[in-house]
N, C-alpha and C. Protein backbone atom coordinates (compact mmCIF):
# COMPACT_ATOMS: atom_id res chain seq x y z
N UNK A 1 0.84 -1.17 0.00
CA UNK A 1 0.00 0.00 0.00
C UNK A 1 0.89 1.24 0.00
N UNK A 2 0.72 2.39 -1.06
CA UNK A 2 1.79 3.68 -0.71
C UNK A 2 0.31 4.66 -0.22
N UNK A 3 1.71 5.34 0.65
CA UNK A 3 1.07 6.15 1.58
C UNK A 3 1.38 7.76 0.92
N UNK A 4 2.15 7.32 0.00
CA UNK A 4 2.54 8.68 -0.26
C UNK A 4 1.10 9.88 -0.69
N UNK A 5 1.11 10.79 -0.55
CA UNK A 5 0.14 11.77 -0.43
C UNK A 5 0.40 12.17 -1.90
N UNK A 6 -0.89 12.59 -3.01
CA UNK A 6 -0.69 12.81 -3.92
C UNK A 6 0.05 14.60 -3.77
N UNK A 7 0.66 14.72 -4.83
CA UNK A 7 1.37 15.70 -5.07
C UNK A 7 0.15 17.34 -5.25
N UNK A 8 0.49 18.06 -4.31
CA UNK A 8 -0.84 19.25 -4.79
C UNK A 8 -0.97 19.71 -6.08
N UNK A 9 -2.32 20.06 -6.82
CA UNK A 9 -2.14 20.80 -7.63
C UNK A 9 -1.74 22.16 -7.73
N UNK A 10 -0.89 22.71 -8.20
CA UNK A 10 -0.80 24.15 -8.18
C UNK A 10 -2.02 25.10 -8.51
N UNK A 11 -2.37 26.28 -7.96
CA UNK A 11 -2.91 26.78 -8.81
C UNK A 11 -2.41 27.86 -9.65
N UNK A 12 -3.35 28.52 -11.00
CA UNK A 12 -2.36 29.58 -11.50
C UNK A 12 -2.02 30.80 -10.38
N UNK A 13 -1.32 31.12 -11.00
CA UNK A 13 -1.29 32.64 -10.00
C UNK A 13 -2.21 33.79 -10.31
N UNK A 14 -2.76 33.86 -9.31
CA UNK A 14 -3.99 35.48 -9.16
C UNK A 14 -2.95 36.58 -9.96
N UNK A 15 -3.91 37.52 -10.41
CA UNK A 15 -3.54 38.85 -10.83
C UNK A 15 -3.73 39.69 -9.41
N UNK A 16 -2.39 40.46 -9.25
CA UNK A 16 -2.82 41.93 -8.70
C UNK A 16 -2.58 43.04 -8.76
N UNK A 17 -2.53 44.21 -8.35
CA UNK A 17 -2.99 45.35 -8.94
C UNK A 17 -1.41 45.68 -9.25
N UNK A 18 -0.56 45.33 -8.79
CA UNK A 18 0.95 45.67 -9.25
C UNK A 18 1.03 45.14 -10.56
N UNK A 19 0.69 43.96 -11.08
CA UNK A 19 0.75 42.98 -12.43
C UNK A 19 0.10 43.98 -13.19
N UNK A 20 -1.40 44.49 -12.76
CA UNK A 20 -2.35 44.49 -13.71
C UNK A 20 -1.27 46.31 -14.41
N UNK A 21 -1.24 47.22 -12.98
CA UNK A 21 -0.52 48.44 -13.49
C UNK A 21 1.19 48.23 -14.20
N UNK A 22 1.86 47.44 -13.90
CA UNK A 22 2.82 46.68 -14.98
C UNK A 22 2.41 46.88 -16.52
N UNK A 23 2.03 45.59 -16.18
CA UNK A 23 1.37 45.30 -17.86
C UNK A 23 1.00 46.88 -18.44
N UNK A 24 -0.15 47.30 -17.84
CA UNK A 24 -1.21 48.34 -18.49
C UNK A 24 0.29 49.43 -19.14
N UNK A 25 1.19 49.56 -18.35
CA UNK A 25 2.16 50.35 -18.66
C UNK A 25 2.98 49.77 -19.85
N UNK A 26 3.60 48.82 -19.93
CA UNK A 26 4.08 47.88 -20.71
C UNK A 26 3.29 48.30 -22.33
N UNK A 27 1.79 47.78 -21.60
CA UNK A 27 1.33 47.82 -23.44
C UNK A 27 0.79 48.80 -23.52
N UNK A 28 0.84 49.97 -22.75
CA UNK A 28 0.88 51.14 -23.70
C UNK A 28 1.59 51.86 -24.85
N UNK A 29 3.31 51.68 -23.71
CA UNK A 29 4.74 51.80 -24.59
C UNK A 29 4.28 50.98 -25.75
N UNK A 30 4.23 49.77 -25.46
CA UNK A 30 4.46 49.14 -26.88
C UNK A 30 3.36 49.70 -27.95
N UNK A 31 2.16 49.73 -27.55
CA UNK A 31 1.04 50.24 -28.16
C UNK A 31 1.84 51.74 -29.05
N UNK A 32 2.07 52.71 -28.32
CA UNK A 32 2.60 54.35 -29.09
C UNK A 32 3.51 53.53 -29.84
N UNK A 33 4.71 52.71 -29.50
CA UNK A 33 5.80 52.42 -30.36
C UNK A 33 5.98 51.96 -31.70
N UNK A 34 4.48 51.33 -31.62
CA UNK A 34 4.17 50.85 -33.23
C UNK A 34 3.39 51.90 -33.79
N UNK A 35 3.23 52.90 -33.07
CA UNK A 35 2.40 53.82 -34.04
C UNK A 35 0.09 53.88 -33.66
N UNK A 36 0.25 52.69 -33.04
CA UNK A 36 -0.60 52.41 -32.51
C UNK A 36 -1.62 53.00 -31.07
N UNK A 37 -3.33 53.35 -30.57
CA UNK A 37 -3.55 54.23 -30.14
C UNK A 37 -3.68 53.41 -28.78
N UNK A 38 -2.74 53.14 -27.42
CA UNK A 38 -2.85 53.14 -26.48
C UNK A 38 -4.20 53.23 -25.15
N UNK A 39 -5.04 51.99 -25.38
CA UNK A 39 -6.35 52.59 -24.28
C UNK A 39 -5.74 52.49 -22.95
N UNK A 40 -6.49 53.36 -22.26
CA UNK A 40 -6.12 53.29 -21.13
C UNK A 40 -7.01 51.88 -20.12
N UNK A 41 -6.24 52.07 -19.43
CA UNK A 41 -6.39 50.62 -18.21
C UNK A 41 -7.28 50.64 -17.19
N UNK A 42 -8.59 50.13 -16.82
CA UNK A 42 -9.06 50.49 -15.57
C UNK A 42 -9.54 49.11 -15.13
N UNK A 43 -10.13 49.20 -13.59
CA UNK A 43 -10.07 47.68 -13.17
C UNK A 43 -11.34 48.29 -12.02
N UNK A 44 -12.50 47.24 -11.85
CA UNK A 44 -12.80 46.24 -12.30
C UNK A 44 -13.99 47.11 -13.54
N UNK A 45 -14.29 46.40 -14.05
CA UNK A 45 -15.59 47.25 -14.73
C UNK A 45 -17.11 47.32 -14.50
N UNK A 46 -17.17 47.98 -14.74
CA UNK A 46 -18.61 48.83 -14.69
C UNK A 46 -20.05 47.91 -14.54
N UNK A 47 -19.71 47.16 -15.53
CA UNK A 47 -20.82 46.05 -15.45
C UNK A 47 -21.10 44.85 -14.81
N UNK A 48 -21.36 44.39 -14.13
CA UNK A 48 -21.36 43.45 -13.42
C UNK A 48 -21.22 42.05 -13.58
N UNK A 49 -20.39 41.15 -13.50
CA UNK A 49 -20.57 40.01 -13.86
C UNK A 49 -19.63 39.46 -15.49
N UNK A 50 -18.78 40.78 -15.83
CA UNK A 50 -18.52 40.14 -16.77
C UNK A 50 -16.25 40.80 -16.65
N UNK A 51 -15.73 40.14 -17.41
CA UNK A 51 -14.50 40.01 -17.35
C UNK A 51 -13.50 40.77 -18.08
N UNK A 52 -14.21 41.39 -19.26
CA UNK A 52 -13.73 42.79 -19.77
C UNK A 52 -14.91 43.79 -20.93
N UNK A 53 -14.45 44.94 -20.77
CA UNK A 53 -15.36 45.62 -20.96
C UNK A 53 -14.61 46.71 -21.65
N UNK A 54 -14.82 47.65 -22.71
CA UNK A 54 -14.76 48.20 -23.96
C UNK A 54 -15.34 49.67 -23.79
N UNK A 55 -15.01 50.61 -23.58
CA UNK A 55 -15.66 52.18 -23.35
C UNK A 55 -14.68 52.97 -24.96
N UNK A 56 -15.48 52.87 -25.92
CA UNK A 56 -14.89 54.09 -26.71
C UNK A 56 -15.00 55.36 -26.11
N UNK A 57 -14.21 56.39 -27.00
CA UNK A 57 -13.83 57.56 -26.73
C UNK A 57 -13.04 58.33 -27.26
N UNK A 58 -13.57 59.41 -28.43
CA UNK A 58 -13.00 59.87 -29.60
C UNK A 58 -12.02 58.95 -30.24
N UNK A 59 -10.68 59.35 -30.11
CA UNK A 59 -10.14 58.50 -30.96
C UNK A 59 -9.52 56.75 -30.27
N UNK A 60 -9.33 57.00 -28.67
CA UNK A 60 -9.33 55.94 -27.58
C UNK A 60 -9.80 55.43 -27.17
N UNK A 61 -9.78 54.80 -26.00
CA UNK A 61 -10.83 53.89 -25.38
C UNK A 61 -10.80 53.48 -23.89
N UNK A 62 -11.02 52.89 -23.08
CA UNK A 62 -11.03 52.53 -21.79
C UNK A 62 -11.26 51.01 -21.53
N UNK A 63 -10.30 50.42 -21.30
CA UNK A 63 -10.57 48.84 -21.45
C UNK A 63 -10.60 48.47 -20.23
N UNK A 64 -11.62 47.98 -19.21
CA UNK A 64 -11.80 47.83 -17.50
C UNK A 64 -11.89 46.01 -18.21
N UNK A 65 -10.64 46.09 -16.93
CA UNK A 65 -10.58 44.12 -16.98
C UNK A 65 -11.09 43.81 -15.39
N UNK A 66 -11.50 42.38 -15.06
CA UNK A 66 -11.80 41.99 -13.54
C UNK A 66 -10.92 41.15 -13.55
N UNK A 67 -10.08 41.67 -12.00
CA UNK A 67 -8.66 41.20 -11.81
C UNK A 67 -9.29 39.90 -10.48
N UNK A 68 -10.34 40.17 -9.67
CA UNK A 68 -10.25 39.51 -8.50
C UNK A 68 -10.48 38.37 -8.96
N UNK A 69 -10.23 36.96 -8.28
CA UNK A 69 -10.28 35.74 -8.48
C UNK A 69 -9.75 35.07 -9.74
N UNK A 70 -8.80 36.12 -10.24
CA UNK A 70 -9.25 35.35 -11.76
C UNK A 70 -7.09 35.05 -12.03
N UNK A 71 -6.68 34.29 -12.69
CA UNK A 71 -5.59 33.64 -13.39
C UNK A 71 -4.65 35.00 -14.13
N UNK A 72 -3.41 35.23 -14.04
CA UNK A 72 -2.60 36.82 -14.57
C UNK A 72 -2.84 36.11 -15.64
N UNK A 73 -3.11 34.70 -16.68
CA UNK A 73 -2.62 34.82 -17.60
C UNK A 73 -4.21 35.17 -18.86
N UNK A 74 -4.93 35.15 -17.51
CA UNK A 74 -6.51 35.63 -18.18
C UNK A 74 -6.36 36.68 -18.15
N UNK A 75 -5.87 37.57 -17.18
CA UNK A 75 -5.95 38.94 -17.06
C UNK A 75 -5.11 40.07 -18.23
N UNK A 76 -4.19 39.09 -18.80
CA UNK A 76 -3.12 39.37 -19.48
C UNK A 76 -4.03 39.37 -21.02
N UNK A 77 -4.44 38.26 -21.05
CA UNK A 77 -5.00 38.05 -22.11
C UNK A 77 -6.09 38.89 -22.66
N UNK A 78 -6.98 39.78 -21.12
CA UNK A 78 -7.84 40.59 -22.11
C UNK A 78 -7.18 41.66 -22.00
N UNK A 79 -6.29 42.24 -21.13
CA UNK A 79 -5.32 43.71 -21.82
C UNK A 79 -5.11 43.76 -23.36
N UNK A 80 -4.56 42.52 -24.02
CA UNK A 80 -4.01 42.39 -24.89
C UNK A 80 -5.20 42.01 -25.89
N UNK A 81 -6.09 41.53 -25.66
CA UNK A 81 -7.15 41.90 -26.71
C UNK A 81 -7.87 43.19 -26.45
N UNK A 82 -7.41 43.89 -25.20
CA UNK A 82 -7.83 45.47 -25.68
C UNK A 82 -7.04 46.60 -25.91
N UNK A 83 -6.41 46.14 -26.58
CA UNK A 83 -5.29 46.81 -27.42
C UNK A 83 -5.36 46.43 -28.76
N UNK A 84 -5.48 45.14 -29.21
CA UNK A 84 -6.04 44.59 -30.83
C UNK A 84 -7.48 45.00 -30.99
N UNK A 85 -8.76 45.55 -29.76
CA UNK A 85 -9.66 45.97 -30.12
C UNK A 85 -10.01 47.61 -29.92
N UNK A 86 -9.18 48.20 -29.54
CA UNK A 86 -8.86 49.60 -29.55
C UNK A 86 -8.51 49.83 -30.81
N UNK A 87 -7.66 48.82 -31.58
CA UNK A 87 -7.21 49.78 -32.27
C UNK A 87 -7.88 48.60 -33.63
N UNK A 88 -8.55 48.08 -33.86
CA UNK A 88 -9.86 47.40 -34.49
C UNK A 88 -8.47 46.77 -35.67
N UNK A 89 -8.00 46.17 -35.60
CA UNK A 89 -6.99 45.47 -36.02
C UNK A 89 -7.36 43.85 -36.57
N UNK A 90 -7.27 43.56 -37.37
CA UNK A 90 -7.47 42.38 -37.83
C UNK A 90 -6.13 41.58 -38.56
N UNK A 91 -6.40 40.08 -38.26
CA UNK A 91 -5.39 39.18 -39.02
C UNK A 91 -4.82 39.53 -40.18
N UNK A 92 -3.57 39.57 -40.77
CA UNK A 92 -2.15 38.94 -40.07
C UNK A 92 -1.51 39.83 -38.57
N UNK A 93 -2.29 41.22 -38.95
CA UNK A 93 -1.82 42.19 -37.93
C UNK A 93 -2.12 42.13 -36.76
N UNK A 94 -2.97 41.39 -36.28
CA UNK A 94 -3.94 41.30 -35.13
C UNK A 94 -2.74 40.11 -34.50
N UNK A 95 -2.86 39.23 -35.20
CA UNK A 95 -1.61 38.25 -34.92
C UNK A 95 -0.60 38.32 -34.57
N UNK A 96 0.13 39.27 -35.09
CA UNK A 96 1.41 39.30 -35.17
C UNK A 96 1.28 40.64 -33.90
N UNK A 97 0.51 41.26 -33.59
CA UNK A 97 0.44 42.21 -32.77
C UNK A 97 0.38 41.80 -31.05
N UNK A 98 -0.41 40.20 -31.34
CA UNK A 98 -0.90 39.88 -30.09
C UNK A 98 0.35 38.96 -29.16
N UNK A 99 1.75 38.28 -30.26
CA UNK A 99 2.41 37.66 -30.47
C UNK A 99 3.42 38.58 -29.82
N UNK A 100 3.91 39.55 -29.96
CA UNK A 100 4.90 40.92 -29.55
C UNK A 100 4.65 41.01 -28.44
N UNK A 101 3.19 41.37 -28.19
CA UNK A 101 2.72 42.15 -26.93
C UNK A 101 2.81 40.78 -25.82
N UNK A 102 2.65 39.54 -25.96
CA UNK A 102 3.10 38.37 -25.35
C UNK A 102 4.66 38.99 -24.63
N UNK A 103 5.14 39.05 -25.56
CA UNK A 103 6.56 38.85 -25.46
C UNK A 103 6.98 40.07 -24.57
N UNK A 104 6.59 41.00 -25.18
CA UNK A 104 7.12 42.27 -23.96
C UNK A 104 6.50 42.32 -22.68
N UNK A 105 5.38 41.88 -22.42
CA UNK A 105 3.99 42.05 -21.30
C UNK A 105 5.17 41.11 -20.07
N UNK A 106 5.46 39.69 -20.33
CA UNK A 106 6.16 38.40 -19.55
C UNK A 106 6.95 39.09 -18.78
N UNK A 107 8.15 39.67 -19.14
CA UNK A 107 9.10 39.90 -18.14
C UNK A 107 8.60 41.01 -17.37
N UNK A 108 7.24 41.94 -17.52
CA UNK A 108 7.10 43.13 -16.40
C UNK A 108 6.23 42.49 -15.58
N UNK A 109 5.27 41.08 -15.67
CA UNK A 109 4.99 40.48 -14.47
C UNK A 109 5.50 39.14 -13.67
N UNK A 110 6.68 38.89 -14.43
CA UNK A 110 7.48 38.14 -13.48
C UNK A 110 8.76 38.70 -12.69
N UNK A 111 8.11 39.81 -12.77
CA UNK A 111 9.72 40.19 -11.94
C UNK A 111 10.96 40.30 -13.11
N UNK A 112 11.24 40.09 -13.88
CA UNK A 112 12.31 40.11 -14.99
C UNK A 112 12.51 41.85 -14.84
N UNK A 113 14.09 42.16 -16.09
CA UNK A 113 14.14 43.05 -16.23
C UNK A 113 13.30 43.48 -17.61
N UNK A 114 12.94 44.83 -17.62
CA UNK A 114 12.16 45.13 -18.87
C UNK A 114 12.52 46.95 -19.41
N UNK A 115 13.09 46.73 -20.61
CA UNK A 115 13.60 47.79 -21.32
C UNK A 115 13.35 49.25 -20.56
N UNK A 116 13.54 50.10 -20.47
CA UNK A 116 13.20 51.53 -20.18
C UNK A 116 12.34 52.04 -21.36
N UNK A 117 11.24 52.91 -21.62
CA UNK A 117 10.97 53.58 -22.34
C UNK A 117 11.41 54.52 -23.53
């Protein structure tokens, strides 16, 4: 008979408000750097019950994500589709946009170093 105790599952790691203002900073830079229009970041949103949310505004926008209970790599994920929907972007560009912003977003919420502005 093994006694051994099964191994825990991990869970992902929560988003918090240091990650979420990271990131939001992160893909803004990157957002101006391509030429691209930067929404701004707000948390939680407006509506109740749902996980991201979309406020146009002349030429910008306001993208409110819900950070409580929820996985950084969900939280990550709708920053970064509100930045491909700010700026109404479609495939190959949408792709290749969402692929970058991966890449720069990683090292400002793990602690890594990340470029200066």
């Amino acid at each position: 008979m093994d006694s051994a105790a099964p191994a825990p599952v991990s869970s992902p790691v929560s988003a918090t408000t240091a990650d979420f203002a990271a990131a939001a900073r992160v893909l803004g830079r990157e957002a101006r750097r391509r030429g691209l229009v930067a929404p701004s970041f707000r948390c939680p949103p407006r509506l109740v019950g749902i996980d991201r949310s979309i406020r146009r505004r002349g030429d910008g926008a306001v993208v409110a994500i819900r950070l409580r209970g929820r996985p950084l790599g969900a939280v990550l994920a709708d920053m970064i589709e509100g930045v491909v929907a700010t700026n109404r972007l479609r495939p190959p560009h949408a792709d290749r946009l969402r692929s970058d912003l991966w890449l720069a977003v990683e090292p400002a919420t793990t602690g890594g170093d990340v470029e200066a502005a």
